[in-house]
Structure formats: structure tokens, C-alpha cells
N, C-alpha and C. Protein backbone atom coordinates (compact mmCIF):
# COMPACT_ATOMS: atom_id res chain seq x y z
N UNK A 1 0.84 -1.17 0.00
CA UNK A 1 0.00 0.00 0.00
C UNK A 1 0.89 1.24 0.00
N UNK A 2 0.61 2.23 -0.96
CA UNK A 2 1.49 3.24 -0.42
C UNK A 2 0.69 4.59 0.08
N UNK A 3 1.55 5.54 0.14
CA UNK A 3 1.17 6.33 0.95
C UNK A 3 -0.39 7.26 0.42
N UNK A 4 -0.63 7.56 -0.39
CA UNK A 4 -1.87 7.80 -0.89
C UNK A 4 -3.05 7.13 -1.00
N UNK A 5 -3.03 5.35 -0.82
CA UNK A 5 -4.10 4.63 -0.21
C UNK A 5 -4.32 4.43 1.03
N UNK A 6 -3.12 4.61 2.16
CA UNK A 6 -2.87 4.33 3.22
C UNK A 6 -4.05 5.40 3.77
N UNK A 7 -3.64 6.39 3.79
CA UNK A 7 -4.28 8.05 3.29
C UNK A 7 -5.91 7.71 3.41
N UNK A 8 -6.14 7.41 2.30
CA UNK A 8 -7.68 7.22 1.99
C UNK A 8 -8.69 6.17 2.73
N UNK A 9 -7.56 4.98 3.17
CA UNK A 9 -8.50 4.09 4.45
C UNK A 9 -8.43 4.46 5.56
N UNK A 10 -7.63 5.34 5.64
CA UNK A 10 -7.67 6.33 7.36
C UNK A 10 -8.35 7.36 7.35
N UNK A 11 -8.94 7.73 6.22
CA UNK A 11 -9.77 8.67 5.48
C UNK A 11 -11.98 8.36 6.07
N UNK A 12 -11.52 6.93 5.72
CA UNK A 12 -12.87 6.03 4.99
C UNK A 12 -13.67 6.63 6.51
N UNK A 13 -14.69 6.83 6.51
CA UNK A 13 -16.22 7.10 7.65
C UNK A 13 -15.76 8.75 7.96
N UNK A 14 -14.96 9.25 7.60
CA UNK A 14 -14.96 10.69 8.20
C UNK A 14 -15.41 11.38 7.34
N UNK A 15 -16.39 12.41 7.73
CA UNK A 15 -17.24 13.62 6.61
C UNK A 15 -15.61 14.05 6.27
N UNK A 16 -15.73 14.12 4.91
CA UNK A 16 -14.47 15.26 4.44
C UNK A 16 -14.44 16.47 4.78
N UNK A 17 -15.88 17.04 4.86
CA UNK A 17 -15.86 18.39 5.42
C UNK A 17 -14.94 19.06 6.69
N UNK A 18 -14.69 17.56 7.70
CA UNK A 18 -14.23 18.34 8.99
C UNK A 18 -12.65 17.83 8.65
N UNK A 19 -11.81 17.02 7.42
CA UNK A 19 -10.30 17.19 7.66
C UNK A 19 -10.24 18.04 6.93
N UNK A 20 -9.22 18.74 7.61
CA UNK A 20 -8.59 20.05 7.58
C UNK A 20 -7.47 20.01 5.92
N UNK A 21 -7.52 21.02 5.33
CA UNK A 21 -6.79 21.16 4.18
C UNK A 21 -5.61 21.46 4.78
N UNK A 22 -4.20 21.49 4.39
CA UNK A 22 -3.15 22.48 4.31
C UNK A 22 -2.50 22.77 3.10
N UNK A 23 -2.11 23.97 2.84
CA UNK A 23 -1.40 24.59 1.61
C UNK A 23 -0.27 24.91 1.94
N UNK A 24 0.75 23.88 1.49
CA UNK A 24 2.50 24.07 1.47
C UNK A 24 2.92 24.79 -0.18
N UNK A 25 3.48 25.87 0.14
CA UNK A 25 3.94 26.10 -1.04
C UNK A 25 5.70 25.92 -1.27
N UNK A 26 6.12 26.13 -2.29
CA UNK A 26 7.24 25.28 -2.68
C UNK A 26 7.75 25.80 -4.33
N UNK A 27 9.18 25.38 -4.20
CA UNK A 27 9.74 26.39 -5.92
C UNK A 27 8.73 25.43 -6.68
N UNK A 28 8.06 24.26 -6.49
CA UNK A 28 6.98 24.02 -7.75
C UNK A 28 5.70 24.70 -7.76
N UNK A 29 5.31 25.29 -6.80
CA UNK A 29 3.98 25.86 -6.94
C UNK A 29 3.81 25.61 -4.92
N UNK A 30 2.38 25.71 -5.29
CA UNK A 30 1.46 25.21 -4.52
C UNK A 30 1.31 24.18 -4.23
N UNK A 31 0.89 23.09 -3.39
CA UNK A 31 0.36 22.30 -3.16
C UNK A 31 -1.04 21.67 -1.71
N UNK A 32 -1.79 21.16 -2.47
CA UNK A 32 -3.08 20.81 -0.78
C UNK A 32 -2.60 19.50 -0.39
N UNK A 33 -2.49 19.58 1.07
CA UNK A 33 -2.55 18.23 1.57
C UNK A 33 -3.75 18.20 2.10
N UNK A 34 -4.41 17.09 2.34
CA UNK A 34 -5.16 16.61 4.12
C UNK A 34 -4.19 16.83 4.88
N UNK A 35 -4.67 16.69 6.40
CA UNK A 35 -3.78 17.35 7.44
C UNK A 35 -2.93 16.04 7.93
N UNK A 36 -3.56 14.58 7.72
CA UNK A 36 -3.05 13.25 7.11
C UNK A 36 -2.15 13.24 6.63
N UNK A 37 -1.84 13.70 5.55
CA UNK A 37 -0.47 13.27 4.42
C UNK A 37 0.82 13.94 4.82
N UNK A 38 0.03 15.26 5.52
CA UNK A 38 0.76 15.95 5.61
C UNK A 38 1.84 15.45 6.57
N UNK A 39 1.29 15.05 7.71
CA UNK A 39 1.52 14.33 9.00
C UNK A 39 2.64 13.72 8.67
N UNK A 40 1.94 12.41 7.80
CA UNK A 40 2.74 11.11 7.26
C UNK A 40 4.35 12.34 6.82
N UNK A 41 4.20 12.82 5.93
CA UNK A 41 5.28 13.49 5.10
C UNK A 41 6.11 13.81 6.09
N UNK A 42 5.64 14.21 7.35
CA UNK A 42 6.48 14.40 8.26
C UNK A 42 7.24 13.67 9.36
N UNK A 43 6.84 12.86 8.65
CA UNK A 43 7.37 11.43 9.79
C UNK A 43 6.38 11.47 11.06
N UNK A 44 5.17 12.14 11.15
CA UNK A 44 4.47 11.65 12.19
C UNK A 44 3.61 10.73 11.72
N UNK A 45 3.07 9.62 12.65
CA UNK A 45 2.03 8.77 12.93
C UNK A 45 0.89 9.22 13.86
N UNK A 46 -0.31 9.23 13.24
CA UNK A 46 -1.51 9.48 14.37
C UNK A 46 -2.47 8.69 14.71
N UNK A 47 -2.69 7.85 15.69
CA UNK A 47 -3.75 7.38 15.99
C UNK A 47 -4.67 7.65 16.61
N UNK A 48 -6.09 7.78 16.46
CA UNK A 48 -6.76 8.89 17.09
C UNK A 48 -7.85 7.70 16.95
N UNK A 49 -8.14 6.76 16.85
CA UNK A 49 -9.34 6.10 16.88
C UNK A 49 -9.67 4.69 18.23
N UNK A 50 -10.14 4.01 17.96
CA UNK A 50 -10.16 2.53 18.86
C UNK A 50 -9.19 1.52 17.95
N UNK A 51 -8.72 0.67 18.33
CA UNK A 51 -7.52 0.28 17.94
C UNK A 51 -8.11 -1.54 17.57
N UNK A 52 -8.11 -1.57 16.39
CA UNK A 52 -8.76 -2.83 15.47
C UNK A 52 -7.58 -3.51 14.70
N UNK A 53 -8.07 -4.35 13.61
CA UNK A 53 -7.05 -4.79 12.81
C UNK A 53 -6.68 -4.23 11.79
N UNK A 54 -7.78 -3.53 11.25
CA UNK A 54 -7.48 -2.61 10.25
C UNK A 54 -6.74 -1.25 10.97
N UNK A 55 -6.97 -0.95 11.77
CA UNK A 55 -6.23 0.23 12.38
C UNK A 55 -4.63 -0.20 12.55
N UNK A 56 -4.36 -1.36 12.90
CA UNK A 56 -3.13 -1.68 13.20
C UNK A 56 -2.58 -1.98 12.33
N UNK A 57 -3.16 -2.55 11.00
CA UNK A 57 -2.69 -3.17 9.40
C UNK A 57 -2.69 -0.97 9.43
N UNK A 58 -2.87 -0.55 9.31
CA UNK A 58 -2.60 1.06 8.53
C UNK A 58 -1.30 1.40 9.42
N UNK A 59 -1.78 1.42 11.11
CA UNK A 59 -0.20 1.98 11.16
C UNK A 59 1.02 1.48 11.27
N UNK A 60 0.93 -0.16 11.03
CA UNK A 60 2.27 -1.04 10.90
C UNK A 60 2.59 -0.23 9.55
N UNK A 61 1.59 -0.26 8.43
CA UNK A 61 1.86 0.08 7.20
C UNK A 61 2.82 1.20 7.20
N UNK A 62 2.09 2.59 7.61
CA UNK A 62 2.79 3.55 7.52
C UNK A 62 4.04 3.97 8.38
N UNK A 63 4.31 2.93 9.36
CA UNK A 63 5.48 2.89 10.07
C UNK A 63 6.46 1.87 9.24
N UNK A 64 6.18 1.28 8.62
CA UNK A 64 7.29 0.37 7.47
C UNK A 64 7.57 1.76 6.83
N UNK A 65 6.58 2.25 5.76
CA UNK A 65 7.07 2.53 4.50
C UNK A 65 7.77 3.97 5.26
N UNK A 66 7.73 4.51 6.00
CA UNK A 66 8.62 5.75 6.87
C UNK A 66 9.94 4.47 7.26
N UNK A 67 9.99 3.76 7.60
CA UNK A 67 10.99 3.16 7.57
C UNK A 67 12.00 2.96 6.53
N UNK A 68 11.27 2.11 5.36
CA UNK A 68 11.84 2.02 4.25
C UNK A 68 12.40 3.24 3.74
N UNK A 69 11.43 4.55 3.61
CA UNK A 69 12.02 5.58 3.15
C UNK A 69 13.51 6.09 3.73
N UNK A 70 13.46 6.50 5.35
CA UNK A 70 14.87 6.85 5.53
C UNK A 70 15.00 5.84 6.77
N UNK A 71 15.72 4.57 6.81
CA UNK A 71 16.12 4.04 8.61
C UNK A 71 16.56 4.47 9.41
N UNK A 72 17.17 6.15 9.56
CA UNK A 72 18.45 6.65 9.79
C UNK A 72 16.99 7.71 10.75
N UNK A 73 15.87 8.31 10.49
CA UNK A 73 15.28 9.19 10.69
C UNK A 73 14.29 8.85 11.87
N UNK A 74 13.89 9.74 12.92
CA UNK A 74 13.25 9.24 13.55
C UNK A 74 11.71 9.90 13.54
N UNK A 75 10.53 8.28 14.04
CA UNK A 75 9.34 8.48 13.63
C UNK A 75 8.51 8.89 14.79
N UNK A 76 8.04 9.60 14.60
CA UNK A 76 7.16 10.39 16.00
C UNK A 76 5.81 9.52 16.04
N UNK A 77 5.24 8.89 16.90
CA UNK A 77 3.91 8.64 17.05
C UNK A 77 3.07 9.11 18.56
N UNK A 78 2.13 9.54 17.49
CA UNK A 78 0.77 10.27 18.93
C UNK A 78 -0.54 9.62 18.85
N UNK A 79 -0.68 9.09 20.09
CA UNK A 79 -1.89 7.98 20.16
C UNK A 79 -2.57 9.31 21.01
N UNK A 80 -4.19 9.04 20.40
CA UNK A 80 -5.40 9.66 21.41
C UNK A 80 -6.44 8.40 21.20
N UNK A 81 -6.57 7.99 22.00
CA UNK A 81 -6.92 6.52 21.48
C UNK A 81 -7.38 5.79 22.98
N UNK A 82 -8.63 5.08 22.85
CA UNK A 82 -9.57 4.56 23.82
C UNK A 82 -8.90 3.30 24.75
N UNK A 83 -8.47 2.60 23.21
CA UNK A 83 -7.47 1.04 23.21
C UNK A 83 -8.36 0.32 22.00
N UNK A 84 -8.36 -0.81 22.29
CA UNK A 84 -9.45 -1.84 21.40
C UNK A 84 -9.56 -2.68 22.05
């Protein structure tokens, strides 16, 4: 999975209306994140829900592929989270 599906199933039951846009600009232009990608891009992890299998298949996921990307870098994670 990479990071733009990962994205969209951590996405899945939330009105789009309430995640937050951000606008990074950059010598290419503009760009919108979700406040999600953005996160990810930053080497943070967020868990903010009750903690399932699919919740744990997303953030093993996105804690590999932050892995894979740099091993050398370190990954921040912030749980607000009930348990499961």
C-alpha cells in the first residue's frame, strides 16, 4: 500500500468536510494536503481512533514505508486513542 491509499482508508467514515486542508507552497507551486499526508510526510504517525485490525494493518503500514524511506530518521507517534 502506499502512501496515498494508506491516506484514503484512514480517510474512509470521516465527513471530508471536517479534515482540515493544508497549503505548502514550494519552488513548484502550490500544493493541498489533508492534514493526514501531511503528517505522514512528516514522519508523524496518528492514531486517534479505537484500535482494530485494520487500524493496526494502517499503522504497521505507515510505520514500514517511513521506515523504508529513511532508517536513519526518527518516527514520531501520537496515540489519542480509547485502546481496542
Amino acid at each position: 500500500m502506499n502512501e496515498n491509499q494508506n491516506t484514503k482508508k484512514l480517510l474512509e467514515g470521516i465527513p471530508q468536510s471536517i479534515v482540515p486542508m493544508v497549503i505548502e507552497s514550494g519552488a513548484r507551486g502550490e500544493r493541498a494536503y489533508d492534514i493526514y499526508s501531511l503528517l505522514l510526510k512528516e514522519r508523524i504517525v496518528f492514531l486517534g481512533t479505537p484500535i482494530n485490525a485494520q487500524i493496526a494493518n494502517l499503522i504497521v503500514a505507515q510505520i514500514l514505508f517511513l521506515a523504508r524511506e529513511d532508517s536513519e530518521k526518527d518516527i514520531n507517534l501520537y496515540i489519542n486513542s480509547p485502546g481496542g
